[in-house]
Protein backbone atom coordinates (compact mmCIF):
# COMPACT_ATOMS: atom_id res chain seq x y z
CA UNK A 1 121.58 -0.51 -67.11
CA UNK A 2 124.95 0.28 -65.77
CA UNK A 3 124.67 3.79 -65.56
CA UNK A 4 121.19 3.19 -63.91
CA UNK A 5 122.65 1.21 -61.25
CA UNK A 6 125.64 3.46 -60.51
CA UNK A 7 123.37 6.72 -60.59
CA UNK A 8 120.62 4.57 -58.01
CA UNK A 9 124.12 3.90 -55.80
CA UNK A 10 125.39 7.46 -55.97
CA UNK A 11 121.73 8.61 -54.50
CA UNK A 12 121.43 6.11 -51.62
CA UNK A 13 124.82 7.07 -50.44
CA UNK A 14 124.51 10.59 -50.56
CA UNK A 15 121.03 10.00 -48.66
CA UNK A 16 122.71 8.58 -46.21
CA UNK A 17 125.63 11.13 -46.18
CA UNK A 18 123.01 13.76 -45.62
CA UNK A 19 121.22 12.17 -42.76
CA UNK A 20 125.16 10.99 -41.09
CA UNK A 21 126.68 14.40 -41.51
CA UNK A 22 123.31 16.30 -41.24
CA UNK A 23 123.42 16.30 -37.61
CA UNK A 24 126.94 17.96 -37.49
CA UNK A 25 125.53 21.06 -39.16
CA UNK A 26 122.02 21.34 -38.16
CA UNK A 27 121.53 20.65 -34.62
CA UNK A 28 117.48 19.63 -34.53
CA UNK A 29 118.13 16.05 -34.86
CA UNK A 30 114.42 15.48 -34.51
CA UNK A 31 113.41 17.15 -37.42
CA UNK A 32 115.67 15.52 -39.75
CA UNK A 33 114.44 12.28 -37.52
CA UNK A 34 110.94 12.99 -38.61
CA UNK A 35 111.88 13.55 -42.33
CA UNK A 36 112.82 10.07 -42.58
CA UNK A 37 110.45 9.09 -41.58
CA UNK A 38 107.95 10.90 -44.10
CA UNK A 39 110.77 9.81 -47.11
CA UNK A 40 110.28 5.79 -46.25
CA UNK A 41 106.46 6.45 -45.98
CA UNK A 42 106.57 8.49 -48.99
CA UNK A 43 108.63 5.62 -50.54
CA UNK A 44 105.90 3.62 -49.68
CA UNK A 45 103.22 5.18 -51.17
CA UNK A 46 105.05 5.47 -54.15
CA UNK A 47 105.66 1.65 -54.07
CA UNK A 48 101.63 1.12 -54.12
CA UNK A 49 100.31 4.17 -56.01
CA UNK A 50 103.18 4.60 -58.42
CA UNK A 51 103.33 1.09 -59.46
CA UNK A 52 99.60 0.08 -59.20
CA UNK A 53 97.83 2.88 -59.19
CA UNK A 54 96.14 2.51 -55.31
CA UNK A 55 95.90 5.40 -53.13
CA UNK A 56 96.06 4.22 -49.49
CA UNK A 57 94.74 6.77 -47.78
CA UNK A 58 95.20 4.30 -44.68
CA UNK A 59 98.36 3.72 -45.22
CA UNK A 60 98.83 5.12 -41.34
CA UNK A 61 97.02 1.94 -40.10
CA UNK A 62 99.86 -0.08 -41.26
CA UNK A 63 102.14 3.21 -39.61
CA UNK A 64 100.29 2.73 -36.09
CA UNK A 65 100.33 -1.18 -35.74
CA UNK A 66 103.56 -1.28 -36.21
CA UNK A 67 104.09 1.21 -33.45
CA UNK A 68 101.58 -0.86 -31.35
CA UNK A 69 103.27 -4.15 -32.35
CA UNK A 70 106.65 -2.78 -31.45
CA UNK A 71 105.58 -1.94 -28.00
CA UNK A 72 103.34 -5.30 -27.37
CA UNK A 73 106.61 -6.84 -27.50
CA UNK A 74 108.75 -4.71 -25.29
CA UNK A 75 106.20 -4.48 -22.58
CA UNK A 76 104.80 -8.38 -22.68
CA UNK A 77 107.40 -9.96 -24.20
CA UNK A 78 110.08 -7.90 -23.09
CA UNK A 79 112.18 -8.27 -26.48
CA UNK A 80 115.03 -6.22 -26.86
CA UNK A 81 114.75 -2.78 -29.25
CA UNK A 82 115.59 -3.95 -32.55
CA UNK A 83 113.73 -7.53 -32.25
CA UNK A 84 110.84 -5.63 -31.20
CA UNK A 85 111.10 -3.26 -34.05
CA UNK A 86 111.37 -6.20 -36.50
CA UNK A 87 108.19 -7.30 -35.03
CA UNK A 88 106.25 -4.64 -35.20
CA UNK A 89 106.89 -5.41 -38.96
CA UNK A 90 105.52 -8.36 -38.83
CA UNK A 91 102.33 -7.14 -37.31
CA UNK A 92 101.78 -4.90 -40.08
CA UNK A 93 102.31 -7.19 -41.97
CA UNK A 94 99.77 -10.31 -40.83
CA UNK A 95 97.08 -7.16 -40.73
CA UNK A 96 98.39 -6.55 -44.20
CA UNK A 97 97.28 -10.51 -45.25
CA UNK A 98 93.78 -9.72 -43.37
CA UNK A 99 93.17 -6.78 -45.21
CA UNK A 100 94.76 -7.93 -48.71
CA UNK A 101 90.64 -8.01 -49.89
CA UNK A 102 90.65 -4.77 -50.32
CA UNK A 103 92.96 -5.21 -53.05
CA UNK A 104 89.48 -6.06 -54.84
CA UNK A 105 88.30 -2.81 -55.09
CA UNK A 106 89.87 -0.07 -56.93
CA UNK A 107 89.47 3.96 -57.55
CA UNK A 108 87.84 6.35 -54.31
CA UNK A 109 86.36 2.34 -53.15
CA UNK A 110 89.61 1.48 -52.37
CA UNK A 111 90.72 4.87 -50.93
CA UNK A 112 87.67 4.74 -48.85
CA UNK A 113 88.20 0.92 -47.94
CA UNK A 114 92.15 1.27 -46.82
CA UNK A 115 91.18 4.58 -44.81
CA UNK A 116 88.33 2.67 -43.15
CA UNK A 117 90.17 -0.39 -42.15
CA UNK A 118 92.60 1.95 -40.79
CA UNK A 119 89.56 3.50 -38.46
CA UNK A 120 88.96 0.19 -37.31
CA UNK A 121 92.50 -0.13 -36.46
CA UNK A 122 92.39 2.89 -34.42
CA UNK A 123 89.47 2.37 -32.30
CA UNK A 124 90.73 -1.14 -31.24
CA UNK A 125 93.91 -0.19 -30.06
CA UNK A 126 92.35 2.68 -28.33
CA UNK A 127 89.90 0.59 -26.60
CA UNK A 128 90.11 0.78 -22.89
CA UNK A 129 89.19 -2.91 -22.52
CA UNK A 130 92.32 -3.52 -24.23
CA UNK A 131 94.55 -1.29 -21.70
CA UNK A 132 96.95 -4.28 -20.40
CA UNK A 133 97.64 -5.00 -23.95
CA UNK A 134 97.95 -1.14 -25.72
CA UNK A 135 97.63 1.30 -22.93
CA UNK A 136 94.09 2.44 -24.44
CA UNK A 137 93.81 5.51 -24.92
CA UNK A 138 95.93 6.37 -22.23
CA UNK A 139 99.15 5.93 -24.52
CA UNK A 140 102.00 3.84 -24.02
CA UNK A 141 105.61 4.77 -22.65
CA UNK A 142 108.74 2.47 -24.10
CA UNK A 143 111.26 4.98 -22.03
CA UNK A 144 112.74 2.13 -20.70
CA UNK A 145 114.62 1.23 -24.07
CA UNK A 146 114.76 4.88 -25.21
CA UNK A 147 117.98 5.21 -27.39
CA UNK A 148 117.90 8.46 -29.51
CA UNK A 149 120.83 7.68 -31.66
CA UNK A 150 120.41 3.79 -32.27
CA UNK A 151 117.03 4.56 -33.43
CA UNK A 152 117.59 7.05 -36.00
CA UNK A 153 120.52 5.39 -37.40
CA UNK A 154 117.61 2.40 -37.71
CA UNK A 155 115.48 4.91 -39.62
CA UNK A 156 117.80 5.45 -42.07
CA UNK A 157 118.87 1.85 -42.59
CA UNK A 158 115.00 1.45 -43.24
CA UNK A 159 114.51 4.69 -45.73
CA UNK A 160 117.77 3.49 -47.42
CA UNK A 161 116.64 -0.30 -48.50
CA UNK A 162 112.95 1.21 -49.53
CA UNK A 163 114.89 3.30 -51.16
CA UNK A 164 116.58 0.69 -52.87
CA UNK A 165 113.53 -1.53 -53.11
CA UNK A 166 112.27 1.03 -55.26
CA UNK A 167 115.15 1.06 -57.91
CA UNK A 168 115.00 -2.81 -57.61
CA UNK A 169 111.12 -2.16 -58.70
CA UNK A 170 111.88 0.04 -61.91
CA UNK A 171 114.45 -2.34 -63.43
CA UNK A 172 112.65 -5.71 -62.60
CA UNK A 173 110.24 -7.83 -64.41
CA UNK A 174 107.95 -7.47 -61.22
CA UNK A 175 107.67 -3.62 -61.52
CA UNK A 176 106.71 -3.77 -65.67
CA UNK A 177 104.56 -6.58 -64.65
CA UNK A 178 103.05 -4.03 -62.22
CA UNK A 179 102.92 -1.11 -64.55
CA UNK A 180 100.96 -3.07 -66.87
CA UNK A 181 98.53 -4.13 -64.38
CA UNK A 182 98.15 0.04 -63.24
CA UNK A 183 98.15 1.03 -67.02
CA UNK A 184 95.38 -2.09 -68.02
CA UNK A 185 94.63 -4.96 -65.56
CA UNK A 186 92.34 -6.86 -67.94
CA UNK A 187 95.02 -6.79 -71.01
CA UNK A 188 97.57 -7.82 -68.19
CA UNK A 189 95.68 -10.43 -67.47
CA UNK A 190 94.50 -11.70 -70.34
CA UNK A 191 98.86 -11.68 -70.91
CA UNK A 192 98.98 -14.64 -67.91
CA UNK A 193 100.18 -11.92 -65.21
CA UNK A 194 98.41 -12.61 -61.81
CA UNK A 195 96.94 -9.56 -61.21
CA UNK A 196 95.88 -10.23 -57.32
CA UNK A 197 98.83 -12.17 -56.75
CA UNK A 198 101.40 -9.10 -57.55
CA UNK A 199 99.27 -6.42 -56.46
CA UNK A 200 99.41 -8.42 -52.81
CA UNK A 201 102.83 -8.64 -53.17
CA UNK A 202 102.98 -5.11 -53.34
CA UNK A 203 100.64 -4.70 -50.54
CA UNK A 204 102.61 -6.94 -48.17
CA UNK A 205 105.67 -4.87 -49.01
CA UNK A 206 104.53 -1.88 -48.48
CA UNK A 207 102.93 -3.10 -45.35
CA UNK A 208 105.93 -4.16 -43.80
CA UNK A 209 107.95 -0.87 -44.33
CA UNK A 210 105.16 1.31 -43.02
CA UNK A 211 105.37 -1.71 -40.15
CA UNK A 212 108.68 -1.12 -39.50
CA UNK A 213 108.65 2.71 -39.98
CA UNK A 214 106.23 3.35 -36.95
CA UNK A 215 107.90 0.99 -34.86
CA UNK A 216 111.13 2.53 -35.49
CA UNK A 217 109.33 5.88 -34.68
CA UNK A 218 107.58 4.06 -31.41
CA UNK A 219 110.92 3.63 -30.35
CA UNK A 220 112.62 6.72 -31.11
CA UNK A 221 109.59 9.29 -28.92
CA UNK A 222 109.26 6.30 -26.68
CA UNK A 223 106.14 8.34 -25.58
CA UNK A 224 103.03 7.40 -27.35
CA UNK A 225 98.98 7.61 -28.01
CA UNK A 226 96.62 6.48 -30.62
CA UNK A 227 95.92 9.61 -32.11
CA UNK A 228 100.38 10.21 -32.17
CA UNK A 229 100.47 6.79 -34.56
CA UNK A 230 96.78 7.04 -36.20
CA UNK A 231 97.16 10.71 -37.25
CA UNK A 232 95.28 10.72 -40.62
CA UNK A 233 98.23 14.06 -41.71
CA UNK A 234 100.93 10.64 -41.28
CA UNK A 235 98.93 9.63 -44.58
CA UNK A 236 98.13 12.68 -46.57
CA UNK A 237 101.54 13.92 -46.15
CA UNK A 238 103.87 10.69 -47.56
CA UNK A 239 100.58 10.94 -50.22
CA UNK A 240 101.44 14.84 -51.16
CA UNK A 241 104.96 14.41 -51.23
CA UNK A 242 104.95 11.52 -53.51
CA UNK A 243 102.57 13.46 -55.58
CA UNK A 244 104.38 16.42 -55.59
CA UNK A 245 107.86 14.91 -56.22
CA UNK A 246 106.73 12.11 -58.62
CA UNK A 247 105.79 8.47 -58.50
CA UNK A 248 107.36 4.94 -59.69
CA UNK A 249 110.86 7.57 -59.40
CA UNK A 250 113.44 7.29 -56.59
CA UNK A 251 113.68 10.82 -56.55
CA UNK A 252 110.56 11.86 -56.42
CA UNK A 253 109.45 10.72 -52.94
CA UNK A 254 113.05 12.17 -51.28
CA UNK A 255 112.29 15.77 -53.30
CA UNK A 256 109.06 15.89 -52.34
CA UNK A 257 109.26 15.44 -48.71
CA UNK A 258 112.52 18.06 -48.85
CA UNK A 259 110.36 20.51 -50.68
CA UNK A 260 107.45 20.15 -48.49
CA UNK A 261 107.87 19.19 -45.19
CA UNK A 262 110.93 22.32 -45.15
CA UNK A 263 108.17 24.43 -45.80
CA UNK A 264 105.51 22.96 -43.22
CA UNK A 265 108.04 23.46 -40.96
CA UNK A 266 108.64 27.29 -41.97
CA UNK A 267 104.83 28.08 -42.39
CA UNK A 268 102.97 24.90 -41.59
CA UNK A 269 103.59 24.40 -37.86
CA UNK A 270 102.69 28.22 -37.53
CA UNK A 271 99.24 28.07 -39.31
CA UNK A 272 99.01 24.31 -39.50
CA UNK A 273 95.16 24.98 -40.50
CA UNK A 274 95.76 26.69 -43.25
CA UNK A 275 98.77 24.32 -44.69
CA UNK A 276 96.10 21.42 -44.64
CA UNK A 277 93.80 22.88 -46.79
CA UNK A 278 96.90 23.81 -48.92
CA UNK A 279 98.33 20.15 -49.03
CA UNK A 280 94.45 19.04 -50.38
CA UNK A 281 94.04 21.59 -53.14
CA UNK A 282 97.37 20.34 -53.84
CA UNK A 283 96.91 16.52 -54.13
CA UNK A 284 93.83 17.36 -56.09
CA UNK A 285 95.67 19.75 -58.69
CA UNK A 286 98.75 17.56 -58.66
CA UNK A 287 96.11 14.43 -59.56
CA UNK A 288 94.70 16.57 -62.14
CA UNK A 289 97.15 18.44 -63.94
CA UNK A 290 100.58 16.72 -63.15
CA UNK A 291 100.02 13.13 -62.10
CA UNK A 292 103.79 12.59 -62.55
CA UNK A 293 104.82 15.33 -60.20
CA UNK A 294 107.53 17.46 -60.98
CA UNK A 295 110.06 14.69 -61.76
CA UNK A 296 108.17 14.51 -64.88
CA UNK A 297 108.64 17.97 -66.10
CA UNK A 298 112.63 16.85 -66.41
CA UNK A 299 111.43 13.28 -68.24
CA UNK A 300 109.00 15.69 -70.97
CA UNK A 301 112.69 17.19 -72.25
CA UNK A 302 114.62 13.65 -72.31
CA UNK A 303 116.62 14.30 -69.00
CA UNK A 304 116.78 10.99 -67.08
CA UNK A 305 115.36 11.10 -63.53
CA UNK A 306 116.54 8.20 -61.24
């Protein structure tokens, strides 16, 4: 358990030694920015899917109100930056409780539930009878606390405790609870775990980070519109890197996005029509063949993967 704990510590700090020092090296601070972000999403994902074996293909809607709760309260409440941020968290987070129902269904229903509900989330912020509350479609603009640095040194403060979250997850009582419950909810229940009660727990969680995640990233363009924060590619890419790099692992998520989003930036961006149809043959063959992700082809020969 030790060892566990020191190798979980040696990984958070060199995350954030990366991300710190990164910018010395490698001058596109927004690109390392936006990998961040897609780690804590990722990290996310792998909270719900690794651990209880839901796909939120809506996992954006929580992304996008929390960008639109962030900037309710700067430009009606006028809260300062990092209040603001915290509650864009919160927004998520009381949509989380609304939605937690869907936690009822299971399989493509649930897929298809969490990416409707997300659709829904979308078209009301984008409503133009809403404008003096979310700009409508015509976007919002938060330039007035615009802070580059403070921003993404809150990014990484939030990929760092998910992050951590995570480890707390695979060395708890809460995450075997939840394992059982992915691996056989009726025997798990039948064994006096709540079932509904810890898969909302997870749900809330996970909520909250993707909350706080697109408020953080509200902050940090300070320029903003529906489609930026409802962008369907925020899902399916924190979904194909956790895939990819392996769920219910702390590594898996941070590999995966490394992997993957370096190489939508080398090919992607250039033929970004082409990398989308790559990224779903990929979830599809990755749900198929290796629902693990790579991580797992080190845990198949007894090497230990944090």
């Amino acid at each position: 358990m030790r060892k566990h704990v020191l190798q979980n510590g040696v990984i958070m700090i060199l995350l954030i030694i990366l991300f710190e020092v990164g910018p010395t090296f490698y001058q596109n601070q927004s690109l390392l920015f936006q990998m961040m972000v897609f780690m804590a999403l990722a990290q996310g994902v792998n909270i719900l899917y690794g651990f209880t074996g839901y796909l939120p293909f809506g996992y954006v809607g929580f992304f996008g109100i929390g960008a639109y709760g962030a900037s309710a309260a700067v430009t009606l409440l006028h809260t300062p930056a990092l209040l603001a941020v915290l509650l864009g968290g919160v927004t998520a987070l009381i949509v989380g409780f609304i939605l937690s129902p869907l936690l009822r269904l299971s399989g493509a229903y649930f897929a298809i539930g969490s990416l409707a509900a997300s659709e829904i989330l979308y078209n009301v912020v984008s409503n133009e009878s809403l404008q003096a509350v979310t700009g409508g479609p015509y976007g919002v603009n938060l330039s007035g606390i615009f802070d580059e640095q403070t921003s993404y040194n809150v990014m990484l403060v939030i990929l760092v405790l998910a992050t951590a979250f995570v480890a707390y997850l695979r060395n708890s009582r809460m995450g075997m609870s939840l394992i059982a419950i992915r691996e056989d909810p009726v025997s798990a229940e039948m064994a006096g775990i709540n079932v509904f009660r810890a898969r909302t727990y997870v749900w809330l969680t996970t909520a909250i980070l993707a909350g706080l995640v697109g408020a953080t990233y509200a902050w940090h363009i300070s320029v903003f519109y529906p489609d930026t924060v409802f962008d369907l590619s925020i899902s399916i890419f924190a979904i194909v890197f956790t895939l990819f790099g392996g769920g219910t692992t702390l590594l898996g998520p941070i590999v995966g996005t490394i992997v993957l989003y370096g190489l939508y930036n080398v090919i992607g961006i250039s033929s970004p029509q082409y990398f989308q149809l790559i990224y779903g043959v990929l979830i599809i063959t990755l749900v198929l063949f290796l629902p693990n992700g790579i991580m797992s082809l080190f845990s198949r020969r007894g090497i230990y993967v944090p």
